[in-house]
C-alpha atoms as a PDB file:
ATOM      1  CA  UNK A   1     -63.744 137.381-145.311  1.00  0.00           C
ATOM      2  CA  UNK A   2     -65.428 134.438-143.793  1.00  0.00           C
ATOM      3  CA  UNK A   3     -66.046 132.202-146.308  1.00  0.00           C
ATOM      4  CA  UNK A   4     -67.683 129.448-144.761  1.00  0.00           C
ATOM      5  CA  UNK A   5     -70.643 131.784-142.785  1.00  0.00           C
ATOM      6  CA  UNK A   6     -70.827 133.864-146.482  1.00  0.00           C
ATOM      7  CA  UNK A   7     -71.450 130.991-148.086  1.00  0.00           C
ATOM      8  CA  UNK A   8     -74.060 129.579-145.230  1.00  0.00           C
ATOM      9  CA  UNK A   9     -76.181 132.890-145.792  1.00  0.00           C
ATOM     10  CA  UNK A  10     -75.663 132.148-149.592  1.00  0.00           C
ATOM     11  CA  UNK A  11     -77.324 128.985-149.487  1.00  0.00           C
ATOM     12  CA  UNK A  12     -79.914 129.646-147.350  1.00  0.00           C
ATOM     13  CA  UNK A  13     -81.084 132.343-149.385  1.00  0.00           C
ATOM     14  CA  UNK A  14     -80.381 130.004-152.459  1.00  0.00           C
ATOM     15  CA  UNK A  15     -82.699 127.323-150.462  1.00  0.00           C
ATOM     16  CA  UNK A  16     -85.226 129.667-149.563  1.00  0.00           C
ATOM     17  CA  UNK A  17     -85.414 130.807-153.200  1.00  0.00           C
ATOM     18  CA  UNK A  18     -85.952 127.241-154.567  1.00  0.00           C
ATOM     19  CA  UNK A  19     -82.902 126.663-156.145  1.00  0.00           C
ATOM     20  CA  UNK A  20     -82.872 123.109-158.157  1.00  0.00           C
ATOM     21  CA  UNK A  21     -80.837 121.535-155.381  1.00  0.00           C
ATOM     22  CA  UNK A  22     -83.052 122.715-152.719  1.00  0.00           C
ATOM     23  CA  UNK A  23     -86.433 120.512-154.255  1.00  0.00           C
ATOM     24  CA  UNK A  24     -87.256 118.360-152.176  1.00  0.00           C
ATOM     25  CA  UNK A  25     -88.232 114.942-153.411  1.00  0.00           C
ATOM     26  CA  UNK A  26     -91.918 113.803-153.166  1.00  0.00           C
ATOM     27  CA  UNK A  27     -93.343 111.237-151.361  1.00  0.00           C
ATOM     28  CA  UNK A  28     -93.737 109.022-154.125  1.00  0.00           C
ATOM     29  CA  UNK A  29     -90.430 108.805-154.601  1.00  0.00           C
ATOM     30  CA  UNK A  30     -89.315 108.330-151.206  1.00  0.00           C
ATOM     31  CA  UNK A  31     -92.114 105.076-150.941  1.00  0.00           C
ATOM     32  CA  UNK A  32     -90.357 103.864-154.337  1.00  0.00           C
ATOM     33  CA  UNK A  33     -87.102 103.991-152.580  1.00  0.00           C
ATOM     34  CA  UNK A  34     -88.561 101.890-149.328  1.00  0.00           C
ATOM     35  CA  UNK A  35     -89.641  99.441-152.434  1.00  0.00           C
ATOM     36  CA  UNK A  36     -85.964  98.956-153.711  1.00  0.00           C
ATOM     37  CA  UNK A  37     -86.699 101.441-156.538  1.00  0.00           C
ATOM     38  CA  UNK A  38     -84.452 104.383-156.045  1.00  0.00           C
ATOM     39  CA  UNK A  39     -81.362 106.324-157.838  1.00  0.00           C
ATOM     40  CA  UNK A  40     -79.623 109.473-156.396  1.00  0.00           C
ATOM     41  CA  UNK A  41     -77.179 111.917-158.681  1.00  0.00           C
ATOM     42  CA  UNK A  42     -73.745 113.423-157.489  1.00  0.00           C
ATOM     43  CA  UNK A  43     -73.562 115.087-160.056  1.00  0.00           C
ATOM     44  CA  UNK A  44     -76.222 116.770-162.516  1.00  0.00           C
ATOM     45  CA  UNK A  45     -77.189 114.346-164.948  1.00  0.00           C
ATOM     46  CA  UNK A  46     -76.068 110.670-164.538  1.00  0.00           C
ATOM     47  CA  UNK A  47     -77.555 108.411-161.827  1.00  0.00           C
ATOM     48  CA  UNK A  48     -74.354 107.217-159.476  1.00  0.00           C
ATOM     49  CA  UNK A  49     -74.614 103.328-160.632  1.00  0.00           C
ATOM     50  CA  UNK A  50     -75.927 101.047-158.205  1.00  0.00           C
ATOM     51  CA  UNK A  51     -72.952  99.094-157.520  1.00  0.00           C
ATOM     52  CA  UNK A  52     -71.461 101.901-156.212  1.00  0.00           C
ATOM     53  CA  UNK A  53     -73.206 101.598-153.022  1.00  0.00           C
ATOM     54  CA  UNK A  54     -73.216  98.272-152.363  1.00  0.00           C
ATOM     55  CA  UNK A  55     -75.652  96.738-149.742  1.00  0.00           C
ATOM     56  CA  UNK A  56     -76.668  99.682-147.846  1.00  0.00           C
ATOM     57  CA  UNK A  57     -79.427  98.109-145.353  1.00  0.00           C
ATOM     58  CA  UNK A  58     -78.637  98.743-142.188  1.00  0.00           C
ATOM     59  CA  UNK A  59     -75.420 100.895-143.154  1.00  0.00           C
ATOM     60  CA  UNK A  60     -74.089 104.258-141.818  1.00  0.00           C
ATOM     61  CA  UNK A  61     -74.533 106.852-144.052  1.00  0.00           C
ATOM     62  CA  UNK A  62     -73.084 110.265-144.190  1.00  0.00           C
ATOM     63  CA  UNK A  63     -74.682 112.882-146.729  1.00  0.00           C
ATOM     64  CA  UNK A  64     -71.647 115.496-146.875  1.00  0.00           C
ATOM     65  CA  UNK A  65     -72.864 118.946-147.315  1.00  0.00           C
ATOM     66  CA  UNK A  66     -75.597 117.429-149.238  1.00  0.00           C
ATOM     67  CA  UNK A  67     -78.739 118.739-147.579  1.00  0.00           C
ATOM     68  CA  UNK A  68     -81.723 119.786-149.257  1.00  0.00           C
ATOM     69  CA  UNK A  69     -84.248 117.038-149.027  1.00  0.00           C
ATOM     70  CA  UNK A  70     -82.607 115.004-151.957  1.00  0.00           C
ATOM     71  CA  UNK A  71     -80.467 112.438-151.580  1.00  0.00           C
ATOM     72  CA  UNK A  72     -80.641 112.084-147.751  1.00  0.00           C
ATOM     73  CA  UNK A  73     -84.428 111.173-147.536  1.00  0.00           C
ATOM     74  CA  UNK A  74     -84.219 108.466-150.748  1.00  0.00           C
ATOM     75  CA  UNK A  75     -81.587 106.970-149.009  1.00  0.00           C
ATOM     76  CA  UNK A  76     -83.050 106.967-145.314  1.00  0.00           C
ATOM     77  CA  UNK A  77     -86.026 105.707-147.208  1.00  0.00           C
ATOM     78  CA  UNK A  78     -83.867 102.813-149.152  1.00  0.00           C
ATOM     79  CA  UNK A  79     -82.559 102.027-145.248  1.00  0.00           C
ATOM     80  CA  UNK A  80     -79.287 103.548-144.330  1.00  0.00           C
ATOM     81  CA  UNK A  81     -78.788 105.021-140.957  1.00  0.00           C
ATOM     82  CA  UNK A  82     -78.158 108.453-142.280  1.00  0.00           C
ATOM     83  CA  UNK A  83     -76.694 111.415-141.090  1.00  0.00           C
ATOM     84  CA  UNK A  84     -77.128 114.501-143.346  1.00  0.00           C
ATOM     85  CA  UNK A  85     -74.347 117.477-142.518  1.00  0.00           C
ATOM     86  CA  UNK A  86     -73.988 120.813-144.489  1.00  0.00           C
ATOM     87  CA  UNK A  87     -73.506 124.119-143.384  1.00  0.00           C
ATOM     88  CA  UNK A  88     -76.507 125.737-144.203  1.00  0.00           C
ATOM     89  CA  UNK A  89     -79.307 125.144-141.692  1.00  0.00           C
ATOM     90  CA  UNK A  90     -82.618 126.193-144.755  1.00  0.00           C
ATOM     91  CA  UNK A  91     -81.150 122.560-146.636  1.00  0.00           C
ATOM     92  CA  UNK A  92     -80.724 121.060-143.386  1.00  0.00           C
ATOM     93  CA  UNK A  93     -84.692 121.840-142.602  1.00  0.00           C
ATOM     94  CA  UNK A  94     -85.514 120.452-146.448  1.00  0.00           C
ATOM     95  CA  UNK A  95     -83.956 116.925-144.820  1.00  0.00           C
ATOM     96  CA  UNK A  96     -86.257 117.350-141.816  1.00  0.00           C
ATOM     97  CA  UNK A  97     -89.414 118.374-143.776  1.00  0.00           C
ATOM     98  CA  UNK A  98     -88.916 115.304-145.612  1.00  0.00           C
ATOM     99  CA  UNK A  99     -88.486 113.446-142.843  1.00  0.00           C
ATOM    100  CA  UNK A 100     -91.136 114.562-141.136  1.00  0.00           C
ATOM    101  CA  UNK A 101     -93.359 113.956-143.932  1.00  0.00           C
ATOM    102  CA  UNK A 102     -92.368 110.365-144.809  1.00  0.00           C
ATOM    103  CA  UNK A 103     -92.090 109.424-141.024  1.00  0.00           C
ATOM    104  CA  UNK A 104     -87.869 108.838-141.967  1.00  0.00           C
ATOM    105  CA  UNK A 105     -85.018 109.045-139.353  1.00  0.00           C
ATOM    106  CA  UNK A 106     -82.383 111.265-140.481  1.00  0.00           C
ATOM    107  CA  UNK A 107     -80.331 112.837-138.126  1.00  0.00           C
ATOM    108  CA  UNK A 108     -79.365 116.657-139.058  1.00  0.00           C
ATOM    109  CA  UNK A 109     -75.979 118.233-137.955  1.00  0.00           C
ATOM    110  CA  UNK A 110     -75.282 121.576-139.360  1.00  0.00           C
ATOM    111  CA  UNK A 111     -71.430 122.582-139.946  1.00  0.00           C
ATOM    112  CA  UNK A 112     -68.541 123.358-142.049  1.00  0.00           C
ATOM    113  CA  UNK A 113     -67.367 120.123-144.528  1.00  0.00           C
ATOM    114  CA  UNK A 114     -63.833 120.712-143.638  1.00  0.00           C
ATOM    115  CA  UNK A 115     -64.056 120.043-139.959  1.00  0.00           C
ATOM    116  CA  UNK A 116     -66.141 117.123-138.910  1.00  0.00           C
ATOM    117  CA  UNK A 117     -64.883 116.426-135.582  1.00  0.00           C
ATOM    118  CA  UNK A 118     -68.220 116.227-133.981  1.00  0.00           C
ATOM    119  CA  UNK A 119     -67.976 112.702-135.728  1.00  0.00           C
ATOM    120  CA  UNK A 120     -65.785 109.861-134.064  1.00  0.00           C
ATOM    121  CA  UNK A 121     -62.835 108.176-135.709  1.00  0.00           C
ATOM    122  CA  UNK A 122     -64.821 105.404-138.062  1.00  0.00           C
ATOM    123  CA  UNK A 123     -68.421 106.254-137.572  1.00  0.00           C
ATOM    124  CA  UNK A 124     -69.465 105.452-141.445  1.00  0.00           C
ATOM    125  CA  UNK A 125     -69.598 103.006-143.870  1.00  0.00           C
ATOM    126  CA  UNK A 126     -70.200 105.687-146.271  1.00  0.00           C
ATOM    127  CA  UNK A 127     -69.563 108.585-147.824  1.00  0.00           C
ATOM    128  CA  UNK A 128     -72.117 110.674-150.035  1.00  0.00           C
ATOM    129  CA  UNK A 129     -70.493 113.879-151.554  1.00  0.00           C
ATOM    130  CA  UNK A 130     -72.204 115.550-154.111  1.00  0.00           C
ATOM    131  CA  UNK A 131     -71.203 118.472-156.429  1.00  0.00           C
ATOM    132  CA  UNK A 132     -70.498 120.917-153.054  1.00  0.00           C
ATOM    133  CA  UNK A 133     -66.316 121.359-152.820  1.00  0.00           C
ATOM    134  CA  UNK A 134     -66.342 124.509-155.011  1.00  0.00           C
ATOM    135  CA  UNK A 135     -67.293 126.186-152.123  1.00  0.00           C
ATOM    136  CA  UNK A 136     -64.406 125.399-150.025  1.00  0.00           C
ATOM    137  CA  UNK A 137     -60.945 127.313-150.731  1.00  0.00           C
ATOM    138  CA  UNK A 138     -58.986 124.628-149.579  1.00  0.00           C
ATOM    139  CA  UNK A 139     -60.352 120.848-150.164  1.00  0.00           C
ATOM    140  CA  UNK A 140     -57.457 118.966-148.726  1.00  0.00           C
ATOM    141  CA  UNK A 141     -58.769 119.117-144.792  1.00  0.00           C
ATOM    142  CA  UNK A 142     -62.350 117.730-146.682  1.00  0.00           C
ATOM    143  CA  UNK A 143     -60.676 114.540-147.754  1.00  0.00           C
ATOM    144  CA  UNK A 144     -58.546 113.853-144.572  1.00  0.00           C
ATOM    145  CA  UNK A 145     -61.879 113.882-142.369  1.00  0.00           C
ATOM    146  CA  UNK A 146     -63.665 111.766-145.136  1.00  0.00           C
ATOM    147  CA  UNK A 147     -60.700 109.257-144.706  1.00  0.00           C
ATOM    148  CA  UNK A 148     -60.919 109.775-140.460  1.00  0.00           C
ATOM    149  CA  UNK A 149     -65.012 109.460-140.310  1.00  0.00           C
ATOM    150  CA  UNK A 150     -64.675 106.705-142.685  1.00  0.00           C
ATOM    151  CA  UNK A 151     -64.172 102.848-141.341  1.00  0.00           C
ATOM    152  CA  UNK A 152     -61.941 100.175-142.981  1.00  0.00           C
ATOM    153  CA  UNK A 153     -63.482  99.506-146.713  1.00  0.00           C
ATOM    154  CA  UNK A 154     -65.555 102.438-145.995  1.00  0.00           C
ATOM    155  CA  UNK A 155     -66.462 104.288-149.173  1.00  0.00           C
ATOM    156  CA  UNK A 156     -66.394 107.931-150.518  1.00  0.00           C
ATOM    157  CA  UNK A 157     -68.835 108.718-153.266  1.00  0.00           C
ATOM    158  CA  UNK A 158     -67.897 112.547-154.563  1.00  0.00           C
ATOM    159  CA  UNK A 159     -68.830 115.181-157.842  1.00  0.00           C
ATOM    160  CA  UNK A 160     -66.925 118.102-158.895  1.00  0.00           C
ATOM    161  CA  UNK A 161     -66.605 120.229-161.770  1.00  0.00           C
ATOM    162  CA  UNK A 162     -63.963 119.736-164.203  1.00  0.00           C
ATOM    163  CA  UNK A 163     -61.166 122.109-163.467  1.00  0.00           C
ATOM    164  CA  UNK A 164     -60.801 123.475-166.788  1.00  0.00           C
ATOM    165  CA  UNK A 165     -64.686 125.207-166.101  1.00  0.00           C
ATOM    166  CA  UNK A 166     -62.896 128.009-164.025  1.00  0.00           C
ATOM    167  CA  UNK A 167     -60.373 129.277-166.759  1.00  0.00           C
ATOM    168  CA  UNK A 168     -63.169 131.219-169.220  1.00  0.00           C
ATOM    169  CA  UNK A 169     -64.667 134.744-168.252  1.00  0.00           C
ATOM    170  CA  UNK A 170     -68.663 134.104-167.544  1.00  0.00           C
ATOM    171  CA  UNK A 171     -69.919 137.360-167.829  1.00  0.00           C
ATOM    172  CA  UNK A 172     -67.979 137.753-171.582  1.00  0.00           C
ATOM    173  CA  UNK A 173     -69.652 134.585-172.207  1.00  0.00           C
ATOM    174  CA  UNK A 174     -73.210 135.460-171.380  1.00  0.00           C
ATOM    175  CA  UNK A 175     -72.723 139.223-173.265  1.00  0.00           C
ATOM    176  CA  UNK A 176     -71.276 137.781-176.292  1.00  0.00           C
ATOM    177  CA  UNK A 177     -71.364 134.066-176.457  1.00  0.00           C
ATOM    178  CA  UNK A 178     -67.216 134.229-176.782  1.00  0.00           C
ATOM    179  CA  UNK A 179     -65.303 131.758-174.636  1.00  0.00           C
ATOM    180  CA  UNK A 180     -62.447 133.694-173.821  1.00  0.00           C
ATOM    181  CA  UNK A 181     -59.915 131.852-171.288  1.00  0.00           C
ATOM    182  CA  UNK A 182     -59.111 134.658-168.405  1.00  0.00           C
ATOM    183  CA  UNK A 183     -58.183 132.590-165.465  1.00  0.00           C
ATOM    184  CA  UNK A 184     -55.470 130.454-164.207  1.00  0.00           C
ATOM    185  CA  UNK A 185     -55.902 127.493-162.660  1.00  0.00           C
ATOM    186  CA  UNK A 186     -56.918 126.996-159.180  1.00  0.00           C
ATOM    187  CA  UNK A 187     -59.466 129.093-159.300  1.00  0.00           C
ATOM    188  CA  UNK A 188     -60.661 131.349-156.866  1.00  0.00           C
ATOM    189  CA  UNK A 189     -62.969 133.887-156.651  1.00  0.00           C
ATOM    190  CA  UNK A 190     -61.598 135.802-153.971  1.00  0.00           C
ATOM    191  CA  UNK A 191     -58.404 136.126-155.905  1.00  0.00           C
ATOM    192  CA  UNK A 192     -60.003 136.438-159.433  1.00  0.00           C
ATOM    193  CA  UNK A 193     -62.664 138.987-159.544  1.00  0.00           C
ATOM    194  CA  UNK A 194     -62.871 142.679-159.559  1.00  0.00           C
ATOM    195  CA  UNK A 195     -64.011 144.377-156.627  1.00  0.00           C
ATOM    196  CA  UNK A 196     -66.843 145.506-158.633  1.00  0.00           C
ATOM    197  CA  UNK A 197     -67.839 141.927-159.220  1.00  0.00           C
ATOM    198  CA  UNK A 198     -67.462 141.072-155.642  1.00  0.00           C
ATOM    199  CA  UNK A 199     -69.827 143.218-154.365  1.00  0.00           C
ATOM    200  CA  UNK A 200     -72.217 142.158-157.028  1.00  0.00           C
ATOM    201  CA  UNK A 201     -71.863 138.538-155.096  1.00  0.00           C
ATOM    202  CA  UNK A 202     -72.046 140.270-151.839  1.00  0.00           C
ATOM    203  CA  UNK A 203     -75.691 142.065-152.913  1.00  0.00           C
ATOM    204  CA  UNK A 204     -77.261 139.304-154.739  1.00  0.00           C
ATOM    205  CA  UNK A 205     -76.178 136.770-151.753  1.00  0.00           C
ATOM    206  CA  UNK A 206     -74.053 134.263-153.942  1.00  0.00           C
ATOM    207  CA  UNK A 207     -71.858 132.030-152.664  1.00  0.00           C
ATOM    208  CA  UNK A 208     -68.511 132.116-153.183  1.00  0.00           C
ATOM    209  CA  UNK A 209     -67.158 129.698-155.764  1.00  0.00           C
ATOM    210  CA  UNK A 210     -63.413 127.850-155.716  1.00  0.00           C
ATOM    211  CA  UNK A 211     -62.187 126.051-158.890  1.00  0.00           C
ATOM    212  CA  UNK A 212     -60.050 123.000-157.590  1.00  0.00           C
ATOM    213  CA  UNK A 213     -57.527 121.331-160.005  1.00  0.00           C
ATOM    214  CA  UNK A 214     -57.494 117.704-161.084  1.00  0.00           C
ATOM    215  CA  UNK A 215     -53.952 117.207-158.291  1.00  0.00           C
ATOM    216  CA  UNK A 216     -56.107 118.751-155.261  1.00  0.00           C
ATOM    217  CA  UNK A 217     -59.327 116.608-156.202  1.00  0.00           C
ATOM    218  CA  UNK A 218     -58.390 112.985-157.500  1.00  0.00           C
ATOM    219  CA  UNK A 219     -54.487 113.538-156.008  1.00  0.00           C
ATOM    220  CA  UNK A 220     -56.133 114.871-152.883  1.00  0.00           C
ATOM    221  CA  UNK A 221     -58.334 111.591-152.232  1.00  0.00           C
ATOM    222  CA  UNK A 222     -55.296 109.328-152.689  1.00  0.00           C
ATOM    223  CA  UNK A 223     -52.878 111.518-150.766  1.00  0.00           C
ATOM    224  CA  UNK A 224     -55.569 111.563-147.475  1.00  0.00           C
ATOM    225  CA  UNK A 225     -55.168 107.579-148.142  1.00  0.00           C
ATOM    226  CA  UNK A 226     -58.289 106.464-150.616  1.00  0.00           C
ATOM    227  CA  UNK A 227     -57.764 104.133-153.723  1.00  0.00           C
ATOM    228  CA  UNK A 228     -59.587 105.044-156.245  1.00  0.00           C
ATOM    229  CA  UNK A 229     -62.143 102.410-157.600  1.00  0.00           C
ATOM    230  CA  UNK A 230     -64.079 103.773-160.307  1.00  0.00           C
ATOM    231  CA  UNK A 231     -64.630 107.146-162.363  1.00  0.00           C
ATOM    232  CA  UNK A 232     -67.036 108.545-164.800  1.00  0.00           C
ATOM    233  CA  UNK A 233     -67.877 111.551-166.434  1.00  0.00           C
ATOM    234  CA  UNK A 234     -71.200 114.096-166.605  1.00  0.00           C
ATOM    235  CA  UNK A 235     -72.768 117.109-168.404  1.00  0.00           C
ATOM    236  CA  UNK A 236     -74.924 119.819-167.453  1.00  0.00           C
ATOM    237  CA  UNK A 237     -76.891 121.494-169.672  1.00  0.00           C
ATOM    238  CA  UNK A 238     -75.954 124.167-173.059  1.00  0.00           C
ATOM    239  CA  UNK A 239     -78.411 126.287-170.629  1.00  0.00           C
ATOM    240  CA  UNK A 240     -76.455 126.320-167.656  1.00  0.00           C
ATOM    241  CA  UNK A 241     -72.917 126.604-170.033  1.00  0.00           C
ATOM    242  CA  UNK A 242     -72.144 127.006-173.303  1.00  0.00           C
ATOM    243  CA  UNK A 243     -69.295 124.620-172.504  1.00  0.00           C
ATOM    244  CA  UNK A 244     -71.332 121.812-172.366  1.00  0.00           C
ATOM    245  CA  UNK A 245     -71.338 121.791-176.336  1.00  0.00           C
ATOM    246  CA  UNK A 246     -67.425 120.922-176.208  1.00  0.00           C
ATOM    247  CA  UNK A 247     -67.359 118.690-173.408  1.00  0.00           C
ATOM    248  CA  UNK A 248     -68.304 117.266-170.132  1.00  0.00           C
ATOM    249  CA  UNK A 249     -67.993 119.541-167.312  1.00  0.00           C
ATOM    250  CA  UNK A 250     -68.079 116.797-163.822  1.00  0.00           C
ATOM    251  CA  UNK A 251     -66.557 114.512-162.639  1.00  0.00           C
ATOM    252  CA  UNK A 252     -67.774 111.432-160.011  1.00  0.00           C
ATOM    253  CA  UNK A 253     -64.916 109.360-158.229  1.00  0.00           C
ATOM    254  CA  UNK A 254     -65.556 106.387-155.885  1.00  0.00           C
ATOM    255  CA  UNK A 255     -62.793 105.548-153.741  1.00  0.00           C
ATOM    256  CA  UNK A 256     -62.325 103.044-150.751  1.00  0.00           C
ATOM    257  CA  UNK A 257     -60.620 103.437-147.695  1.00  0.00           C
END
């Protein structure tokens, strides 16, 4: 299976569907970000902090396979030189509408997150990264390129879920409410579900999904060559998961080059 064009078709139909990461932002909120008044989420809840960022007037921006007329406008709007890249050409058009709209620049380059050679050696100061790994099988080619687009000091700003999401059996948990643990640790569809369940996925359009562990995502950044500056934690909702009860299911790193 392709993963990378199943999961393109995925989120375009997600996009075209109105999934929540597929809103785009209005213009209020763009003009509040050309006014110094802005805050963007990697991950569902909790605003990245502000000092994360730094000064980013002026700065080269790349939103990584974060399209969907989100965080790409607010900071084009804030003043980055920004660059929004993601594989599915529907979030890619959310970025333009936006764009379009709020007379921004943002420059829109549709591919896969693992392979960004269309980008020089160095081209950003900056790395945005939101919740969007899960869909890659293997994450370790994502944070060498990160480290190769990035310049000296540059920095990586990235969400994931907490490994420990992928080990419990969904569809037990939505019949019964039990949180049985069925899975081992990393995670991958593909290799997890029944062929039954896979062709549900296939007719309903959803993207495959790829639990990474804690080794492959923090371990991952510092083997490619980040340090790791800072770390917090996030929740989602006791809608979205009944896990969210116990504890918090992201994670946001920022790391330097």
């Amino acid at each position: 299976m392709d993963i990378v064009e199943h999961n393109r078709k995925a989120w375009n139909s997600y996009s075209k569907n109105g999934n929540r990461w597929s809103i785009p932002v209005t213009s209020e909120e763009t003009q509040s970000a050309r006014n110094g008044n802005w805050n963007i989420i990697l991950t569902p809840n909790k605003n990245v902090p502000r000092e994360w960022f730094g000064d980013i007037a002026g700065k080269k921006i790349l939103c990584l396979a974060s399209g969907g007329g989100q965080q790409a406008p607010i900071l084009a709007a804030a003043g980055a030189d920004v660059t929004s890249f993601d594989n599915s050409e529907e979030q890619l058009q959310k970025d333009q509408l936006v764009a379009k709209r709020d007379s921004l620049l943002i420059k829109c380059v549709r591919g896969d997150m693992a392979d960004l050679s269309v980008f020089e050696n160095e081209s950003f100061d900056l790395i945005f990264h939101p919740v969007s790994n899960v869909f890659v099988e293997n994450i370790a080619p994502v944070w060498k390129e990160c480290f190769r687009v990035l310049k000296p000091q540059g920095r990586l700003l990235s969400g994931f879920m907490n490994p420990f999401f992928f080990l419990f059996d969904y569809q037990e948990m939505e019949k019964t409410g039990e949180m049985i643990v069925k899975h081992s640790l990393p995670y991958s569809d593909i290799k997890s579900l029944e062929k039954e369940r896979m062709e549900e996925l296939a007719r309903n359009q959803s993207a495959l999904e790829f639990g990474h562990t804690l080794e492959q995502q923090i371990g991952g950044q510092l083997k490619a060559g980040f340090v790791l500056s800072s770390l917090y934690e996030d929740d989602w909702s006791d809608e979205a998961t009944p896990l969210n009860k116990y504890s918090t299911t992201f994670i946001a790193t920022l790391a330097v080059k």
